[in-house]
N, C-alpha and C. Protein backbone atom coordinates (compact mmCIF):
# COMPACT_ATOMS: atom_id res chain seq x y z
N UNK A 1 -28.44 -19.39 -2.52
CA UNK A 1 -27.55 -18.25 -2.47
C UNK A 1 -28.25 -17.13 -1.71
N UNK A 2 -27.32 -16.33 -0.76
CA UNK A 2 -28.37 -15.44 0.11
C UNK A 2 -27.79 -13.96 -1.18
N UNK A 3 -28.48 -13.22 -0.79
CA UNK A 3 -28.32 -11.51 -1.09
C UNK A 3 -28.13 -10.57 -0.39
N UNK A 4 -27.61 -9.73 -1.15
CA UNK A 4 -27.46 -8.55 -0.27
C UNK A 4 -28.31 -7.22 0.19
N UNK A 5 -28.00 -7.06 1.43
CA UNK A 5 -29.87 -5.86 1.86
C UNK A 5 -29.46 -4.66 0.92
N UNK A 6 -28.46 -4.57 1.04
CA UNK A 6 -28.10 -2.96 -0.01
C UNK A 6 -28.39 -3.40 -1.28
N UNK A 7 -28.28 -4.19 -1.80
CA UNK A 7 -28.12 -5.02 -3.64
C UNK A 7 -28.71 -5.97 -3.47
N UNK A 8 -29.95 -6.16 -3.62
CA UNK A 8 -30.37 -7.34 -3.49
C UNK A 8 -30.35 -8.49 -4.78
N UNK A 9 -29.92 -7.70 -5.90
CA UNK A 9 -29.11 -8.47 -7.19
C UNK A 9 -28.32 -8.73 -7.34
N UNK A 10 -27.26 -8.16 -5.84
CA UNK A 10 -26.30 -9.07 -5.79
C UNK A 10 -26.06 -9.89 -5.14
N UNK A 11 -24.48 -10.71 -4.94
CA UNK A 11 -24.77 -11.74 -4.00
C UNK A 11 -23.87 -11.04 -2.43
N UNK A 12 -24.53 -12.15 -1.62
CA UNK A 12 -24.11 -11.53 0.00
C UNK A 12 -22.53 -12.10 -0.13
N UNK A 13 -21.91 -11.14 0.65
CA UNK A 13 -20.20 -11.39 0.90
C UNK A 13 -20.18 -11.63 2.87
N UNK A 14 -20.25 -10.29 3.76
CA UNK A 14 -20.09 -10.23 4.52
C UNK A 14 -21.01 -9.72 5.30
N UNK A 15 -21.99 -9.78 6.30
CA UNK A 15 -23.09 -8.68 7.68
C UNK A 15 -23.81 -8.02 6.42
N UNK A 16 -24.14 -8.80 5.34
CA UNK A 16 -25.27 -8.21 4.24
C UNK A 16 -24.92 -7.66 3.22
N UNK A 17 -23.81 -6.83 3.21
CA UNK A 17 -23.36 -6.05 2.31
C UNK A 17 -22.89 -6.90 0.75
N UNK A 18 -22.87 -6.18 -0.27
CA UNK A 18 -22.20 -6.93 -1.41
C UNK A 18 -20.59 -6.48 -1.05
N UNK A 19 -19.82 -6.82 -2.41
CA UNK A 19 -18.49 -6.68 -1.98
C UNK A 19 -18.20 -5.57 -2.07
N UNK A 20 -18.52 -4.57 -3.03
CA UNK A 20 -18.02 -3.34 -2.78
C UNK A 20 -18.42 -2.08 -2.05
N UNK A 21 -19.84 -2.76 -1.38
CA UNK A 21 -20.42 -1.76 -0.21
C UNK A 21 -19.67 -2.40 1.05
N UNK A 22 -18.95 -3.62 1.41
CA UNK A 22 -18.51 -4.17 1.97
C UNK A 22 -17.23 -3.50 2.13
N UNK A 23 -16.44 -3.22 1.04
CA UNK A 23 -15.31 -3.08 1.00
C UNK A 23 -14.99 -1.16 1.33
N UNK A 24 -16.22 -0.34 0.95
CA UNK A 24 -16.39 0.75 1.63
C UNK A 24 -16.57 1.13 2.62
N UNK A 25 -17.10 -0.03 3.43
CA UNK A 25 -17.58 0.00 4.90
C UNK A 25 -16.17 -0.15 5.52
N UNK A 26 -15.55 -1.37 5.15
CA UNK A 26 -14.33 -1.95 5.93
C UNK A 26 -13.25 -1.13 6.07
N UNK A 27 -13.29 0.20 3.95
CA UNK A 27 -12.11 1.06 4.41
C UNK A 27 -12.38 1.86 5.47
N UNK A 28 -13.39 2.46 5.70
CA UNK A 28 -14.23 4.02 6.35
C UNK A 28 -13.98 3.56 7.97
N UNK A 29 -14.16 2.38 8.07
CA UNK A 29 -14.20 1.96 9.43
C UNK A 29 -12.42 2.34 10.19
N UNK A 30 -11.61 1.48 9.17
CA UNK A 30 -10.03 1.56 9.29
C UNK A 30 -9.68 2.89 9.18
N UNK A 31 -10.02 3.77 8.40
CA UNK A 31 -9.57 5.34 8.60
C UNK A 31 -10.44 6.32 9.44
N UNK A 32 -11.32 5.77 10.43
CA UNK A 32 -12.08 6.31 11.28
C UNK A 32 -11.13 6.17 12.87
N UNK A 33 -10.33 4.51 12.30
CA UNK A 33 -9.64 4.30 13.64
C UNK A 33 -8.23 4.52 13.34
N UNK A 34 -7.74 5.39 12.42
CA UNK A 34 -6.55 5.86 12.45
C UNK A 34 -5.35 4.89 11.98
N UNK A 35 -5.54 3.37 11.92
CA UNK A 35 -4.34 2.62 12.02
C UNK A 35 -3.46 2.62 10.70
N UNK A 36 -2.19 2.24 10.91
CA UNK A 36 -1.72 2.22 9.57
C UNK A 36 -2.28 1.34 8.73
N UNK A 37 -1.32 1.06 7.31
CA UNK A 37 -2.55 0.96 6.38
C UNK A 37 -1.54 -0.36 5.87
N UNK A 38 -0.62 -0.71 7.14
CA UNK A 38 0.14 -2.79 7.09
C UNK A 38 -1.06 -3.18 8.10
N UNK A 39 -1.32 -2.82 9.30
CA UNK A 39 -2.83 -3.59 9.96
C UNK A 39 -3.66 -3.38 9.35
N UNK A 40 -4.24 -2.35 8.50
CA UNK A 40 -5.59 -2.71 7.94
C UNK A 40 -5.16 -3.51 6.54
N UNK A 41 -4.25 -4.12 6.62
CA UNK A 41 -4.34 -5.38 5.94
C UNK A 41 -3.92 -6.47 6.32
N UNK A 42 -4.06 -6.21 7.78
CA UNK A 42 -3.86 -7.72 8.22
C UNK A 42 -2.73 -8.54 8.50
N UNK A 43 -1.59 -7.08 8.09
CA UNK A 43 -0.58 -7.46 8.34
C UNK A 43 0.24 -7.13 10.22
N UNK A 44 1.61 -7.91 10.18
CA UNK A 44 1.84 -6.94 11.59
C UNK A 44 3.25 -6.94 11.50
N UNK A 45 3.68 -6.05 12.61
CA UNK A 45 5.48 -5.96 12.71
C UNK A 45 6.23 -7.35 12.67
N UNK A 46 5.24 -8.38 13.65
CA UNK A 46 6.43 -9.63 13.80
C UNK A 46 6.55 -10.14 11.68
N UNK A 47 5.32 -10.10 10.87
CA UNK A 47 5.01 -10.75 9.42
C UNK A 47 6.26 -9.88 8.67
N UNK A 48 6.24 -8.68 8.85
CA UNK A 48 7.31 -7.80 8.08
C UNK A 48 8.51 -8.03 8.28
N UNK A 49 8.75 -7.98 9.77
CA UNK A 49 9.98 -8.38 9.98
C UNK A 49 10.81 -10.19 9.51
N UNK A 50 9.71 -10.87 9.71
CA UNK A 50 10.12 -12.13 9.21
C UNK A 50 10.16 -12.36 7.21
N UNK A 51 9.69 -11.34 7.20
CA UNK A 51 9.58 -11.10 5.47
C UNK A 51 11.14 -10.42 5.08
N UNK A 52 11.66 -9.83 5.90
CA UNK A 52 12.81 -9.00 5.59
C UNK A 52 14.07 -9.84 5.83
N UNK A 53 13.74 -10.64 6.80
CA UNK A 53 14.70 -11.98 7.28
C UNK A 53 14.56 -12.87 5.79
N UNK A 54 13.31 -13.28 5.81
CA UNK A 54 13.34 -14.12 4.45
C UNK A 54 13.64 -13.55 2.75
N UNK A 55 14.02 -12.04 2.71
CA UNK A 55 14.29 -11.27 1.70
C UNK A 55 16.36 -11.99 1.83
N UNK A 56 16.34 -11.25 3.01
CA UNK A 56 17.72 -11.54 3.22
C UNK A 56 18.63 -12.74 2.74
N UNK A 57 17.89 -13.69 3.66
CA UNK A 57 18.71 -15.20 3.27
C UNK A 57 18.58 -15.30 1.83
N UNK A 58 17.57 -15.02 0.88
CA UNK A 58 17.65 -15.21 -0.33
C UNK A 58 18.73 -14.26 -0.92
N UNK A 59 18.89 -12.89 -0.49
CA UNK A 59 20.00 -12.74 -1.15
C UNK A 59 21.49 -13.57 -0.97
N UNK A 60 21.59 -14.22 0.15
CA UNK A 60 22.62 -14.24 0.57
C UNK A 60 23.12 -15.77 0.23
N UNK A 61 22.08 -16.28 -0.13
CA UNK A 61 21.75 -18.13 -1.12
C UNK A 61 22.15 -17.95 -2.43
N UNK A 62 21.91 -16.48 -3.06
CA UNK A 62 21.28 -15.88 -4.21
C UNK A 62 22.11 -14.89 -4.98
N UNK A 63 23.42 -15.07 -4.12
CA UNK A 63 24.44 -13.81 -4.72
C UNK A 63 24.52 -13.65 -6.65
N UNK A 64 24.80 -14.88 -6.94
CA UNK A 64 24.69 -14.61 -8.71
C UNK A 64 23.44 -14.36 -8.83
N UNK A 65 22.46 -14.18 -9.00
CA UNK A 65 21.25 -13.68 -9.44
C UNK A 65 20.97 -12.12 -8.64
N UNK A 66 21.50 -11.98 -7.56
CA UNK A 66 21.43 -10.00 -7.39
C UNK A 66 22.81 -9.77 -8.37
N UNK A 67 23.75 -10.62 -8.47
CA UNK A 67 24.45 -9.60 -8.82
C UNK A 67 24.43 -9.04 -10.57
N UNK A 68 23.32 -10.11 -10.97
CA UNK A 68 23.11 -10.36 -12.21
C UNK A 68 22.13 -8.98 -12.55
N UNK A 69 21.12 -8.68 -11.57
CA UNK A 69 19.76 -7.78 -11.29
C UNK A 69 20.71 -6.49 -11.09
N UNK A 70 21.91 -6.41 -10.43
CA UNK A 70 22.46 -5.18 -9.96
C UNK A 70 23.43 -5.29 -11.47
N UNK A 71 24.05 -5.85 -12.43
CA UNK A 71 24.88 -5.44 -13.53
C UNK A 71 23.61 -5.00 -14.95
N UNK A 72 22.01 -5.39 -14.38
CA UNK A 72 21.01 -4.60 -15.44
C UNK A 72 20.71 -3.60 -15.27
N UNK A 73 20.98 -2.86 -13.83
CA UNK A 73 20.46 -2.08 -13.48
C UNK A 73 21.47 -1.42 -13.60
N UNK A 74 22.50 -1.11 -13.36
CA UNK A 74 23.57 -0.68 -13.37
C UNK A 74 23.71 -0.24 -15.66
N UNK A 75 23.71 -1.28 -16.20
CA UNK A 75 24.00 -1.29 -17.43
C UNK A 75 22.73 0.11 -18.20
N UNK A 76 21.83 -0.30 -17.27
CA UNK A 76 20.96 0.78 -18.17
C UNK A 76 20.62 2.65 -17.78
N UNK A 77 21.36 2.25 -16.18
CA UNK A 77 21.75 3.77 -16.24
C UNK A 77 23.02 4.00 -16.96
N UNK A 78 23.64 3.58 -16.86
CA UNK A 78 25.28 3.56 -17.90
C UNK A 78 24.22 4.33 -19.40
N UNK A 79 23.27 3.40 -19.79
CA UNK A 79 22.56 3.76 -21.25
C UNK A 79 21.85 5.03 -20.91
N UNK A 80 21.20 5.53 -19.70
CA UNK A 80 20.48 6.79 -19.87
C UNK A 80 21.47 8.12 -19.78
N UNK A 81 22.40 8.01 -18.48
CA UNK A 81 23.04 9.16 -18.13
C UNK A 81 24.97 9.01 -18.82
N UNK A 82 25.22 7.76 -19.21
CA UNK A 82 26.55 7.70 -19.68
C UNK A 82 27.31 6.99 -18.46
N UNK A 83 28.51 6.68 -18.75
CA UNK A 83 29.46 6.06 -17.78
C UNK A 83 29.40 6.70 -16.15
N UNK A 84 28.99 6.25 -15.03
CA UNK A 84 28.75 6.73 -13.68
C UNK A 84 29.79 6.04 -13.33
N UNK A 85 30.73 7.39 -12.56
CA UNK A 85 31.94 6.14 -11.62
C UNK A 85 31.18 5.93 -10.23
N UNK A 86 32.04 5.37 -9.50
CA UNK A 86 31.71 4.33 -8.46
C UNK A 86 30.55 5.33 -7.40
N UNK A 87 30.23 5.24 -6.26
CA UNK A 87 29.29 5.73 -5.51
C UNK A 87 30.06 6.66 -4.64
N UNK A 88 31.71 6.62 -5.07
CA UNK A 88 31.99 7.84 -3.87
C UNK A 88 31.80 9.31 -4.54
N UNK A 89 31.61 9.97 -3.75
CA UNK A 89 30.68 11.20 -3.96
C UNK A 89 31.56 12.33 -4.01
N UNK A 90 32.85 12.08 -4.52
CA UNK A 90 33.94 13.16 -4.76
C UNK A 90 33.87 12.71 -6.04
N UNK A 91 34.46 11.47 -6.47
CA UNK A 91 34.90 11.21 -7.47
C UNK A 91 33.50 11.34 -8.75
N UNK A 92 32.10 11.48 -8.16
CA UNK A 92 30.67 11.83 -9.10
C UNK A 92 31.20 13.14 -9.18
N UNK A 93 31.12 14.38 -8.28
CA UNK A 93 31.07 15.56 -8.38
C UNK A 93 32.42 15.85 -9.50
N UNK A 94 33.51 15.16 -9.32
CA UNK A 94 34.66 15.56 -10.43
C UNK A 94 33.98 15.34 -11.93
N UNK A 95 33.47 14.18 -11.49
CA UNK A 95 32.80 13.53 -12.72
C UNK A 95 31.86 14.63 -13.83
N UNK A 96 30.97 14.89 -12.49
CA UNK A 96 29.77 16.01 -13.21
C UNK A 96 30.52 17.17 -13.54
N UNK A 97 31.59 17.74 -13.17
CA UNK A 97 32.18 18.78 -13.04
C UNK A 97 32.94 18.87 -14.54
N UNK A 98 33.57 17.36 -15.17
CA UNK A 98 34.02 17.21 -16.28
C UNK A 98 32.66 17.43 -17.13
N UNK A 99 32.10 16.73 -16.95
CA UNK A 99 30.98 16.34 -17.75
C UNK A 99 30.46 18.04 -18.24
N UNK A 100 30.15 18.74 -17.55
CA UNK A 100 29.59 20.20 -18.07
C UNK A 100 30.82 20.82 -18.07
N UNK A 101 32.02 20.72 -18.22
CA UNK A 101 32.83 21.93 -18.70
C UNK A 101 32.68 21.29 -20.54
N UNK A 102 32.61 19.78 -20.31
CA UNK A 102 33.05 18.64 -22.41
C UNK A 102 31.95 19.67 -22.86
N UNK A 103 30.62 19.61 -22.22
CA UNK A 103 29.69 19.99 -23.03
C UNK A 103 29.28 21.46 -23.44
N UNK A 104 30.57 22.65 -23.01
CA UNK A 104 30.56 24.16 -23.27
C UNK A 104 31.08 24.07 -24.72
């Protein structure tokens, strides 16, 4: 087993360092060169974008199970704030508008 020149009780990871003098070096280096923080992990635009493609088709394979995720999510704001009508944004404001005259 080799060691590390900084730790020599510990064990070597990478150019000498242990892992977490390693892992200080590697951030300091990445925020010295400015990049975002999907390349300093190795990631890139074409990986994201094919991740968002593959998000997709699963919903779209997958409709009973979002729509199952969207009636929990849905059910438990119903439980925090009370009955929410639909997303058009007249019929909320009437809504809120009832809602604080019930509660004078």
């Amino acid at each position: 087993m080799r060691y590390a020149k900084c730790h020599p009780d510990k064990p070597h990871i990478a150019f000498g360092l242990c892992s977490p003098c390693y892992q200080r070096a590697a951030h300091g280096k990445r925020k010295r060169q400015g990049i975002p923080y999907w390349m300093a992990q190795g990631r890139t635009v074409r990986g994201w974008v094919n991740h968002l493609i593959a998000v997709k088709k699963w919903k779209a394979n997958n409709r009973h199970r979002e729509r199952e995720y969207d009636s929990r999510i849905h059910a438990r704001y119903v439980e925090m704030f009370g009955a929410i009508p639909s997303k058009n944004t007249i019929a909320r404001f009437k809504w809120l508008e009832w809602k604080s005259q019930e509660s004078k």
